[in-house]
Protein backbone atom coordinates (compact mmCIF):
# COMPACT_ATOMS: atom_id res chain seq x y z
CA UNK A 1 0.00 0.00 0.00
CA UNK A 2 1.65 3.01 -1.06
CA UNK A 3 1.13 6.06 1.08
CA UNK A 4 -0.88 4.40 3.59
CA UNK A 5 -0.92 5.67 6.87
CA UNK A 6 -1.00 4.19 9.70
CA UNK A 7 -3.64 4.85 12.25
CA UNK A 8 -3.40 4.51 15.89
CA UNK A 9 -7.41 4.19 17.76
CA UNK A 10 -6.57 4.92 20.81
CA UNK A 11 -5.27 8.31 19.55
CA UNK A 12 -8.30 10.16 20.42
CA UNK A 13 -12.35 9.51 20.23
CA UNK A 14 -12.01 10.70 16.33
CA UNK A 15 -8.89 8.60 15.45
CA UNK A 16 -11.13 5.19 16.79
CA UNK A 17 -13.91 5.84 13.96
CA UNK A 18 -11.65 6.55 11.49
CA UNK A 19 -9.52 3.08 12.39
CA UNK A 20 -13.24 1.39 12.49
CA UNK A 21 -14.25 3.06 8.99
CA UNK A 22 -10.71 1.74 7.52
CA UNK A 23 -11.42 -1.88 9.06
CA UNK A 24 -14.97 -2.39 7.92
CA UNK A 25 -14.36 -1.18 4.96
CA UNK A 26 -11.15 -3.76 4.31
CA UNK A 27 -13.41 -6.56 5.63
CA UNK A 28 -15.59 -6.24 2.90
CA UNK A 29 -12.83 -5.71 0.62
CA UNK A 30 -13.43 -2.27 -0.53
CA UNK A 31 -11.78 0.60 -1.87
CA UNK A 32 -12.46 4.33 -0.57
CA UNK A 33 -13.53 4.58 -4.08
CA UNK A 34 -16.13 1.63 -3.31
CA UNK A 35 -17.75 2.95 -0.25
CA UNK A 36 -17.50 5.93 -1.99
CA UNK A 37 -19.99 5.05 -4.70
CA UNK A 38 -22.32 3.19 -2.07
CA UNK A 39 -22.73 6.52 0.33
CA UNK A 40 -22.92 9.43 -2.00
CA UNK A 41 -19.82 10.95 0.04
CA UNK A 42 -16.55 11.96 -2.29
CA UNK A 43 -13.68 9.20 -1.55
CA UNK A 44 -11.58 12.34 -0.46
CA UNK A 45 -13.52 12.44 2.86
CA UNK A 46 -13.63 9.13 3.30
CA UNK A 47 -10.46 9.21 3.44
CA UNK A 48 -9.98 12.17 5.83
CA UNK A 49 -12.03 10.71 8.43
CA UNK A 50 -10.03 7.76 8.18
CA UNK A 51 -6.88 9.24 8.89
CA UNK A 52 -8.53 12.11 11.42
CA UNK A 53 -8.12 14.75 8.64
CA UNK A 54 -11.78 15.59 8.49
CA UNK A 55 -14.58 15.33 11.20
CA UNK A 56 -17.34 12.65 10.61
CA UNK A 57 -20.81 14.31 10.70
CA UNK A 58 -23.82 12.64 11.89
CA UNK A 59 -25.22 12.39 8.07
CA UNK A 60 -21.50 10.70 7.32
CA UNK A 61 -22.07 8.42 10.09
CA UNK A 62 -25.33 7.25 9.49
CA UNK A 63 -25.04 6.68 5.49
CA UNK A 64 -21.86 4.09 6.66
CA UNK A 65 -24.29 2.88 8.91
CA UNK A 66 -26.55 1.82 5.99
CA UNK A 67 -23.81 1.34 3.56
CA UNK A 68 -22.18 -1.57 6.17
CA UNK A 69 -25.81 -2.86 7.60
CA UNK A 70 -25.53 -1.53 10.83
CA UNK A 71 -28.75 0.24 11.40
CA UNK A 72 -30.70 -0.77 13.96
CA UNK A 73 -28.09 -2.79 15.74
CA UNK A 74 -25.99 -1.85 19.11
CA UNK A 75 -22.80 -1.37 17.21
CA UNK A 76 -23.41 1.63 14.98
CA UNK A 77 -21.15 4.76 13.50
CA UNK A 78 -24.36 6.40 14.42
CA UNK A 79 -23.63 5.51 18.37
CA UNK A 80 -20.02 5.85 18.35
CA UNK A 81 -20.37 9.49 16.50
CA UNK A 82 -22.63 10.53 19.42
CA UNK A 83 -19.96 9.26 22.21
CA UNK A 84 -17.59 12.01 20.47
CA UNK A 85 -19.71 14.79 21.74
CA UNK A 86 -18.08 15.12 24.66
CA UNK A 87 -20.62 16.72 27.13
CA UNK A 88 -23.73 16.66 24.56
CA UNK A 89 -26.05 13.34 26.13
CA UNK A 90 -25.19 11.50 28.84
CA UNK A 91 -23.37 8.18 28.70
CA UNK A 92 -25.88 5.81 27.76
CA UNK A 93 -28.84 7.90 26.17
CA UNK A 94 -27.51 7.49 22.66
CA UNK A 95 -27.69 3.61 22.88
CA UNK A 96 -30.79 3.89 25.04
CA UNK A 97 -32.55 5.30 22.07
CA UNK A 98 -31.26 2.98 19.70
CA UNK A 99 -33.18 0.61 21.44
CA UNK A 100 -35.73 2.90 21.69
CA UNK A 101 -36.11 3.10 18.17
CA UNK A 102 -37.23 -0.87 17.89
CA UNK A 103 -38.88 -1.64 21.18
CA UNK A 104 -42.79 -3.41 21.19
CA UNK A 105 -43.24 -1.26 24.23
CA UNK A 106 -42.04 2.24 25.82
CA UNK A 107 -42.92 3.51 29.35
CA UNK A 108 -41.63 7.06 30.38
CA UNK A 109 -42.00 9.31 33.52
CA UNK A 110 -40.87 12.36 33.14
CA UNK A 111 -40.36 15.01 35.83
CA UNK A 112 -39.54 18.72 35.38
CA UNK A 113 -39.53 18.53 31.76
CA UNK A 114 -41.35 16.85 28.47
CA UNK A 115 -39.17 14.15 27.74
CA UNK A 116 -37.72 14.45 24.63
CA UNK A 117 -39.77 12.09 22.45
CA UNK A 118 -42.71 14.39 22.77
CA UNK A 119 -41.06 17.62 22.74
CA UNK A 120 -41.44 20.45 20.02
CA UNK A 121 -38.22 21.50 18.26
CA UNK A 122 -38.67 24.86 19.77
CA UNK A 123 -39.04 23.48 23.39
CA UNK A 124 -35.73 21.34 22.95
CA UNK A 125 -34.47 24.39 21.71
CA UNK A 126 -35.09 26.54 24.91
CA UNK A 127 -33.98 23.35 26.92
CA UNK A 128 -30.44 23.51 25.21
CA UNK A 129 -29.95 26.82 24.98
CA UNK A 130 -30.12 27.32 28.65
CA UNK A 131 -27.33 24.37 29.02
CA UNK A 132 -25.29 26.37 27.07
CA UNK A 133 -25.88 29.69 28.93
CA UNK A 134 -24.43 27.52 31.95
CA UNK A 135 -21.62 26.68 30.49
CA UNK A 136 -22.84 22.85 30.60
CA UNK A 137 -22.47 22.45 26.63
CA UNK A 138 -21.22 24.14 23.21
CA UNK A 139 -23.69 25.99 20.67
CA UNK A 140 -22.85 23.16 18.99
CA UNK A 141 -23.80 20.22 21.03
CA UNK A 142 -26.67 22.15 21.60
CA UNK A 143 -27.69 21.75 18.27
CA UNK A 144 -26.88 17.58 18.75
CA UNK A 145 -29.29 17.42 21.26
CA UNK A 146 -32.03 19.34 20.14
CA UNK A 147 -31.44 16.77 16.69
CA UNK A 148 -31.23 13.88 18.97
CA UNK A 149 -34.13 14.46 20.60
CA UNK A 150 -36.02 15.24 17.44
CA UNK A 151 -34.48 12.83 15.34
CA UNK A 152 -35.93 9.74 17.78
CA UNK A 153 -39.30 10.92 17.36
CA UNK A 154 -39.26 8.76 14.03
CA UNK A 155 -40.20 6.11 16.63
CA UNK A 156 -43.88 7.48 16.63
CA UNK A 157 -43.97 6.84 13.27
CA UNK A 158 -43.07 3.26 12.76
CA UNK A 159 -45.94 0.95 11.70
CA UNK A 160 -46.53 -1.26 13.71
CA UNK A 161 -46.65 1.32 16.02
CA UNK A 162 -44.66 0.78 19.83
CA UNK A 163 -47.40 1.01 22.37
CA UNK A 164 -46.20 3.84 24.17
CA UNK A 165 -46.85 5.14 27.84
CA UNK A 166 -46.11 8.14 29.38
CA UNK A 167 -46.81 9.25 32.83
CA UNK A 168 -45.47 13.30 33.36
CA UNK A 169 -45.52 14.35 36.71
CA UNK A 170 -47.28 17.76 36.98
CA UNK A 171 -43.97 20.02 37.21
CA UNK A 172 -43.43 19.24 33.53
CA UNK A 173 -46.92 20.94 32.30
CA UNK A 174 -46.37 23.40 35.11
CA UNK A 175 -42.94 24.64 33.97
CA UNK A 176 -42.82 27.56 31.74
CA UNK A 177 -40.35 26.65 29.49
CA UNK A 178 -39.80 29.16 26.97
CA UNK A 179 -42.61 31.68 28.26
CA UNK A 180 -46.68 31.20 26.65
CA UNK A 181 -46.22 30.51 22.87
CA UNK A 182 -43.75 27.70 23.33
CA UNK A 183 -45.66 25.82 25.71
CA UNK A 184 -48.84 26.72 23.67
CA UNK A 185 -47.45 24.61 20.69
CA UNK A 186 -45.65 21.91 23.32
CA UNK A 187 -48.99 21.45 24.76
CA UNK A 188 -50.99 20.52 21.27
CA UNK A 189 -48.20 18.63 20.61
CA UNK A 190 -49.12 16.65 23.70
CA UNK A 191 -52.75 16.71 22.76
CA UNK A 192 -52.27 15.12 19.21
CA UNK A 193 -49.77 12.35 20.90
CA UNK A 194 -53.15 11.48 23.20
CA UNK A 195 -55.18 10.83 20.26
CA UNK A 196 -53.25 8.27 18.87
CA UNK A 197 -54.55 4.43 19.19
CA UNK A 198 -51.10 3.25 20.32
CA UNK A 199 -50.54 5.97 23.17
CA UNK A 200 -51.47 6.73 27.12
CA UNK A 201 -50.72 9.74 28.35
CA UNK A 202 -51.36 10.55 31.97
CA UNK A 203 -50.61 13.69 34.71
CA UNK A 204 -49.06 12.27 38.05
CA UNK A 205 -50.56 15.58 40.24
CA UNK A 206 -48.38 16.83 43.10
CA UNK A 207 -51.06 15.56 45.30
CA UNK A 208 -49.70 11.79 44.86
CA UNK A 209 -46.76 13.30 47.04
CA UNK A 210 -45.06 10.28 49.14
CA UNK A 211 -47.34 7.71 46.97
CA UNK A 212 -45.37 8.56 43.72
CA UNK A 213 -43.19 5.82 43.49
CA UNK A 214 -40.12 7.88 41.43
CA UNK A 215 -38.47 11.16 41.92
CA UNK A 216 -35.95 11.43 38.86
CA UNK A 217 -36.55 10.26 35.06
CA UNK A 218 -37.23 6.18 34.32
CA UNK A 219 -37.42 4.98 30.73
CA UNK A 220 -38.43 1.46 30.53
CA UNK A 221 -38.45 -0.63 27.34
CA UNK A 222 -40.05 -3.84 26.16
CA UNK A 223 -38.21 -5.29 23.49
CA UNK A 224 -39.50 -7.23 20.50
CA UNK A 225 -37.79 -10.53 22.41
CA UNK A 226 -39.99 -9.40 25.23
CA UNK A 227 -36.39 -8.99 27.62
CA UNK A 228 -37.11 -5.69 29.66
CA UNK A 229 -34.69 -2.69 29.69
CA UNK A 230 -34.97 1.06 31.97
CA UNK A 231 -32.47 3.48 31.80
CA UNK A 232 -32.44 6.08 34.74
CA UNK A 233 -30.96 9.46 34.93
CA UNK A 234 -29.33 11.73 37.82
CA UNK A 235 -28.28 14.98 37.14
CA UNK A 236 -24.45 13.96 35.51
CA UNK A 237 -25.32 10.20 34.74
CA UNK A 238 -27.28 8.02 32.81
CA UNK A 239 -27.31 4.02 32.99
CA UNK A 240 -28.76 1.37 31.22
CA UNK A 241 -30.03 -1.89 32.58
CA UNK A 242 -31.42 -5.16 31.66
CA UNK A 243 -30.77 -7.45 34.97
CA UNK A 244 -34.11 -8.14 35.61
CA UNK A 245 -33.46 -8.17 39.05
CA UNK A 246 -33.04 -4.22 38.86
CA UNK A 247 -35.15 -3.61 36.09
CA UNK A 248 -39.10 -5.85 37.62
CA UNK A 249 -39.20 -3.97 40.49
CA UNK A 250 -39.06 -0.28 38.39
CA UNK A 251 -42.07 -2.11 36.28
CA UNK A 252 -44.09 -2.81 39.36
CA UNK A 253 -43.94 0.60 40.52
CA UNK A 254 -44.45 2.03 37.59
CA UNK A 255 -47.92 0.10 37.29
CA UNK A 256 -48.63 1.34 40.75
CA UNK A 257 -47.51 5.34 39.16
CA UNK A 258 -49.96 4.47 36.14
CA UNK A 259 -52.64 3.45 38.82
CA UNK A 260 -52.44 6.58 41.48
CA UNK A 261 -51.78 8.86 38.47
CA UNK A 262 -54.92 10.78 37.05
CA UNK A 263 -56.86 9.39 33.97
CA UNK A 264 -55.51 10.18 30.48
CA UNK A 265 -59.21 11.89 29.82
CA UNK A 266 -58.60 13.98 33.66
CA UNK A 267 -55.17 14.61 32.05
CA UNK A 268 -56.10 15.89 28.74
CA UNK A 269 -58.64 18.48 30.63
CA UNK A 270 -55.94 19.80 32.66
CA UNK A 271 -53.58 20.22 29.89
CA UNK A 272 -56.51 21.72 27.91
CA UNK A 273 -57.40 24.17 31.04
CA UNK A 274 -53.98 25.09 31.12
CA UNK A 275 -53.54 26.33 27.68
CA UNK A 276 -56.47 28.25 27.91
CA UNK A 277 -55.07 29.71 31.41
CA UNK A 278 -57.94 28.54 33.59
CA UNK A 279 -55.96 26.17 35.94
């Protein structure tokens, strides 16, 4: 190989996906020139972000993905692309919603905030921004998130459809994030994700008080194999789980949350009441 350089993965975050891109590629036995003709993207990049020359994008990562038939599974360019935004999700929300994005069954409770599956662009947008006013995050893994969280959304979309249940805790329709207009349009966007056939949405009231069985954020997934999986979040840390030691007794209490929780139709009329400023 003339005027091949060498690469060394454990050079930096960037320098692993390149070294991955240059060994998938060789296992399949093709040229820059080759994958180049399969992803649309000039052979001259290619071989940039092989050799750490040129940054992968997310659009670079996920055409690879589809070019080497990784979509869809836990090892994607996709998922390694997000773990180089340093500081832009927390470990393990990237793979969470990878899984996300093929489970038979979702179950979210959300407190504080809309979780991001159900959020409005501009909502996200108000979310991030703030992190970045803190000093938490870049403008530009700002922008990652806010994708991120829009991007998964495509999970609403699949047919079949997940069955999907949400339980929000009453601080997140409470919370004024990003003043009357935003919320206005987060809130229909709530209302339209009630009316679908696949979909529960319910208000845990602050009146539930010690009988609410969670105080932070638990995502819980049912996977097509029927294996569980929650992923939990602090303020600095997520974590994934599928010991089902760990994971049954989060399901049993969130049956009990669905169960003290009010009604979807009780929820829908205070979400309705608020909008209209009567609550």
């Amino acid at each position: 190989m003339v005027n091949r350089k060498d690469l060394n993965p454990d050079a930096s975050p960037q320098a692993a996906f390149g070294a991955r891109l240059r060994s998938s590629r060789e296992k399949r036995g093709w040229t820059q020139a080759q994958l180049s003709k399969v992803t649309g993207v000039s052979s001259g990049h290619i071989s940039g972000v092989e050799t750490t020359r040129k940054s992968p994008s997310l659009h670079f990562a996920k055409v690879v993905d589809t070019a080497f038939g990784l979509t869809g599974t836990d090892a994607t360019f996709v998922r390694q692309w997000h773990e180089m935004q340093h500081g832009s999700l927390l470990e393990g929300y990237p793979e969470y919603v990878g899984y996300q994005s093929r489970a038979a069954e979702i179950r979210l409770f959300e407190t504080g905030a809309i979780p991001g599956l159900l959020q409005t662009r501009e909502y996200a947008s108000v979310l991030a921004d703030a992190a970045v006013h803190r000093g938490d995050i870049t403008p530009e893994q700002a922008a990652e998130r806010v994708n991120v969280q829009i991007e998964q959304q495509a999970t609403l979309a699949r047919s079949p459809s997940p069955l999907i249940f949400v339980v929000l805790e009453e601080s997140c329709i409470r919370n004024p994030i990003g003043g009357p207009d935003v919320m206005d349009r987060q809130f229909r966007q709530l209302l339209e994700f009630a009316e679908q056939a696949s979909t529960s949405l319910q208000i845990a009231p602050y009146s539930m008080a010690e009988r609410k069985p969670f105080r932070r954020l638990v995502y819980l997934l049912t996977l097509p194999d029927r294996s569980l999986m929650s992923y939990v979040e602090s303020q600095t840390q997520g974590s994934l789980d599928r010991d089902p030691s760990s994971v049954l007794p989060l399901v049993r209490n969130y049956h009990q949350l669905q169960i003290g929780a009010a009604s979807q139709a009780e929820s829908v009329a205070m979400i309705e009441q608020l909008r209209k400023g009567t609550l």
